[in-house]
N, C-alpha and C. Protein backbone atom coordinates (compact mmCIF):
# COMPACT_ATOMS: atom_id res chain seq x y z
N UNK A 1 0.81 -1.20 0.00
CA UNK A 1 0.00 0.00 0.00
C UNK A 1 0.86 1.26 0.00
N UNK A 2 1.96 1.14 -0.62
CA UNK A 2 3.07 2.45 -0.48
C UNK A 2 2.52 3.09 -1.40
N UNK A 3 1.83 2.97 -2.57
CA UNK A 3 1.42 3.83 -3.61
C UNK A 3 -0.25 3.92 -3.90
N UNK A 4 -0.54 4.21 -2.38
CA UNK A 4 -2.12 4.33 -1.94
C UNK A 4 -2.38 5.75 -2.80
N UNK A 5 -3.48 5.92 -3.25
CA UNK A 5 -4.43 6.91 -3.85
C UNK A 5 -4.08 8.35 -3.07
N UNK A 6 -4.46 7.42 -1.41
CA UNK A 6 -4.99 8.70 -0.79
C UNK A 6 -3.69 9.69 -0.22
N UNK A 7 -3.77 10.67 0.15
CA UNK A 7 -2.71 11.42 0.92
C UNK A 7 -2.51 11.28 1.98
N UNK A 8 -1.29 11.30 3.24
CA UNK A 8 -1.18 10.93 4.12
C UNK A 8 -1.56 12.55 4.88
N UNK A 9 -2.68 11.82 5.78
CA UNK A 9 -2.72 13.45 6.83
C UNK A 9 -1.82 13.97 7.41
N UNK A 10 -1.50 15.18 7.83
CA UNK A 10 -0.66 15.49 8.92
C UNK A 10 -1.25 15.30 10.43
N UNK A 11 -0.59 15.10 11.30
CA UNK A 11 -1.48 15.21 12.74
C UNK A 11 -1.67 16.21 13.22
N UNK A 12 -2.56 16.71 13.97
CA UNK A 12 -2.95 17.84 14.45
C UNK A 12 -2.07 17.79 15.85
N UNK A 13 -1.30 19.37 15.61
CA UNK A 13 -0.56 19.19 17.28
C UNK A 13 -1.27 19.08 18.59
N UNK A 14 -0.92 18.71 19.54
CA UNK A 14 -1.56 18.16 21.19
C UNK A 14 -1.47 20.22 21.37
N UNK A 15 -3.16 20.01 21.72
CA UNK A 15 -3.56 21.15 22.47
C UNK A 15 -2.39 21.48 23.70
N UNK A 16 -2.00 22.60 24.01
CA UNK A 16 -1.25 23.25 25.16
C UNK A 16 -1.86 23.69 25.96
N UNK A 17 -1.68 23.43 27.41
CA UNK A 17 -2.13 24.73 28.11
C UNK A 17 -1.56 26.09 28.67
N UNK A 18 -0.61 26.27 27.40
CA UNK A 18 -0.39 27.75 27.29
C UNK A 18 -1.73 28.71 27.43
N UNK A 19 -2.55 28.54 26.65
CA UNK A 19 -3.56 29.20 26.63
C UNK A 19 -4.19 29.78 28.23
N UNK A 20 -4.73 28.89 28.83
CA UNK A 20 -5.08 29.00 29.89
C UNK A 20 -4.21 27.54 31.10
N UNK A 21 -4.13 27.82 32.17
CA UNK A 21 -3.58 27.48 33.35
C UNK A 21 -4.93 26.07 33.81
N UNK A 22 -4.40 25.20 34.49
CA UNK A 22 -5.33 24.28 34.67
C UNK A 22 -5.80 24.85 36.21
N UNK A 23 -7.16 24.68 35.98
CA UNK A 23 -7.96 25.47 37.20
C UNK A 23 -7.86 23.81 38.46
N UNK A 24 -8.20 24.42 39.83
CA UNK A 24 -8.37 23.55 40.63
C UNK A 24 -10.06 22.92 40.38
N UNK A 25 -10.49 21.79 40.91
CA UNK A 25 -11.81 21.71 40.65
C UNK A 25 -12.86 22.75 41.37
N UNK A 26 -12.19 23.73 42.44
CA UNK A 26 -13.13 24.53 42.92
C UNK A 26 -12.93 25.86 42.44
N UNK A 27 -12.01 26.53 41.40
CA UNK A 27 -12.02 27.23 40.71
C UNK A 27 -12.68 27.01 39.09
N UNK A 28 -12.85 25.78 39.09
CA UNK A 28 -13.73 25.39 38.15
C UNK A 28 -14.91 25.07 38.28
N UNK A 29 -15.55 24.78 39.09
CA UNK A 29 -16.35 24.85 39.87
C UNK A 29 -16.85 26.29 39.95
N UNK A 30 -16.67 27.19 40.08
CA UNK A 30 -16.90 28.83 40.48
C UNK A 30 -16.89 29.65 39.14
N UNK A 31 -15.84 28.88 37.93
CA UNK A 31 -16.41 29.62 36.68
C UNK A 31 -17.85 28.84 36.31
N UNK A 32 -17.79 27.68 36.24
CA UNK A 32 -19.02 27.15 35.47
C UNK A 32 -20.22 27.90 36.55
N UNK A 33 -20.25 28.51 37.66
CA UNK A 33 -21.52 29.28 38.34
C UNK A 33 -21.33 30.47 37.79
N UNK A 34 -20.37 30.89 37.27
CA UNK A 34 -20.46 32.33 36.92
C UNK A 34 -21.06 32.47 35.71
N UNK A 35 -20.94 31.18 34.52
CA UNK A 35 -21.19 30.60 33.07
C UNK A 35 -22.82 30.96 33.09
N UNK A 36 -22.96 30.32 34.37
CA UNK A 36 -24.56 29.90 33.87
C UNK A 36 -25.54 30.53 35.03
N UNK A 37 -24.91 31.46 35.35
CA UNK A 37 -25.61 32.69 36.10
C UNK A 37 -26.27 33.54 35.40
N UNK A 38 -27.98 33.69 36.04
CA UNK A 38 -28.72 34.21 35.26
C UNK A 38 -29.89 33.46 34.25
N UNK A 39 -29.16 32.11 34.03
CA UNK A 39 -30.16 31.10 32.80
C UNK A 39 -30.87 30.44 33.56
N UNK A 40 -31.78 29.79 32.78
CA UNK A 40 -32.68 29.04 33.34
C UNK A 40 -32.54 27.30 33.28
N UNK A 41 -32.82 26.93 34.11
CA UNK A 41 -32.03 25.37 33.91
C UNK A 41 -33.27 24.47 33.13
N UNK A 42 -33.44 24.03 32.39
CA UNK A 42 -34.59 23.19 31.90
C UNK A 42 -34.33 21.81 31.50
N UNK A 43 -35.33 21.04 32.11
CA UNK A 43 -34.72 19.69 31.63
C UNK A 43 -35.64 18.60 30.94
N UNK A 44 -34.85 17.82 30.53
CA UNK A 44 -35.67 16.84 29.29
C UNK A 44 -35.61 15.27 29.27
N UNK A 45 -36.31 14.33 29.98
CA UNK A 45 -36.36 13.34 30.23
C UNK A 45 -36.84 11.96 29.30
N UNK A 46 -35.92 11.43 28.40
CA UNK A 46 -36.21 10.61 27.55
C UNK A 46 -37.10 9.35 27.93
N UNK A 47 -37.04 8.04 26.73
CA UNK A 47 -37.80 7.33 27.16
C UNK A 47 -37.27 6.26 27.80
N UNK A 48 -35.50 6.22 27.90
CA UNK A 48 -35.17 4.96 28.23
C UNK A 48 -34.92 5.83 30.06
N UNK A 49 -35.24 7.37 30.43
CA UNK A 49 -34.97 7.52 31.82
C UNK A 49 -33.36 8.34 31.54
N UNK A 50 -33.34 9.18 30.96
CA UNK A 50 -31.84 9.81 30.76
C UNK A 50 -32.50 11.10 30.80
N UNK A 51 -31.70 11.83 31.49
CA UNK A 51 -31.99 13.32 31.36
C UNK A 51 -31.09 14.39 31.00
N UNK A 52 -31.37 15.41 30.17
CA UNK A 52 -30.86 16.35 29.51
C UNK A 52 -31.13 17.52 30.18
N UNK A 53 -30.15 18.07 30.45
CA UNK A 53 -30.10 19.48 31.30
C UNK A 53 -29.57 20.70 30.06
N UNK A 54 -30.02 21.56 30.13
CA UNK A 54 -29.88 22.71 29.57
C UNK A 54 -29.86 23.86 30.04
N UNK A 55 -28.68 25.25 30.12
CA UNK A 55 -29.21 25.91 30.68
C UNK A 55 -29.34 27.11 29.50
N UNK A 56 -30.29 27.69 29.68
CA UNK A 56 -30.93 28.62 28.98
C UNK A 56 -31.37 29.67 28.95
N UNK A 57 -30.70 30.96 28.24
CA UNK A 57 -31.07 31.99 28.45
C UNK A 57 -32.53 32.43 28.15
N UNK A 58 -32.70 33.44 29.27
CA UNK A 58 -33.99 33.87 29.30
C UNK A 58 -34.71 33.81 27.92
N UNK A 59 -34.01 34.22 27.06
CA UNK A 59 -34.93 34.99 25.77
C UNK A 59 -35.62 33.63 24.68
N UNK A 60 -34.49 32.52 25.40
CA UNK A 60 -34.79 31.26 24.52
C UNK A 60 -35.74 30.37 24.94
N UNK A 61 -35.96 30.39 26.34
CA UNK A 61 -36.93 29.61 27.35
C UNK A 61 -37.94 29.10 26.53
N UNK A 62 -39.40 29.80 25.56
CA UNK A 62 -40.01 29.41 24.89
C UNK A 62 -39.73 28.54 24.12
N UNK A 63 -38.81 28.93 23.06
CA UNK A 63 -38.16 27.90 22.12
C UNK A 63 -37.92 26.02 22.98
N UNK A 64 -37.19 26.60 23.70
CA UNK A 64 -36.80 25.21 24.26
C UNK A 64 -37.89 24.82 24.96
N UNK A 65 -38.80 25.23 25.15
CA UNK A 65 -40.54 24.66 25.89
C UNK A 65 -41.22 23.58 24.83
N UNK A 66 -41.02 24.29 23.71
CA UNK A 66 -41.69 23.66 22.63
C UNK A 66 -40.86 22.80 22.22
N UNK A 67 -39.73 22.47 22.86
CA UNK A 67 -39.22 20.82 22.09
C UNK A 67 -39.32 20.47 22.61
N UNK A 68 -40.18 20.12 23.83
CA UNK A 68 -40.49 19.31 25.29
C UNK A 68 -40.11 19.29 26.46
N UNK A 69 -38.97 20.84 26.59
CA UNK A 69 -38.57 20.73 28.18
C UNK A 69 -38.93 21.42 28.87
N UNK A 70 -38.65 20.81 29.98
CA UNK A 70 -39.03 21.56 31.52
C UNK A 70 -38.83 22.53 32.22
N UNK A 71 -39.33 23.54 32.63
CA UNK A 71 -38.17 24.47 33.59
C UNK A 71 -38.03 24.01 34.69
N UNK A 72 -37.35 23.96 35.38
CA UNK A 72 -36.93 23.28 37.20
C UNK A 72 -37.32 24.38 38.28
């Protein structure tokens, strides 16, 4: 297969965390409350018993009513 059709991909380099610093779980913890401060949590309970949480800004609440979820 040395003279395959296809092209060989390059790999995509390993994400860094240059970008950002790895948070403790209670500083991570404290952004994801800051994330979703303000939305509304609504949730959606299938048929095999799995539930889907969403949180949702105010303005969308309707929208997401009418695909069958809940507000809490």
């Amino acid at each position: 297969m040395a003279d395959s059709p296809k092209r060989a991909r390059a790999r995509k380099p390993a994400e860094s965390s240059v970008l950002s610093p790895p948070l403790s779980p209670a500083e991570h913890l404290a952004a994801l409350q800051v994330r979703e401060a303000g939305k509304t949590i609504m949730y959606q309970v299938d048929a095999w018993g799995h539930v889907e949480t969403r949180f949702v800004r105010p303005q969308n609440v309707a929208s997401w009513l009418a695909k069958g979820f809940v507000v809490r």
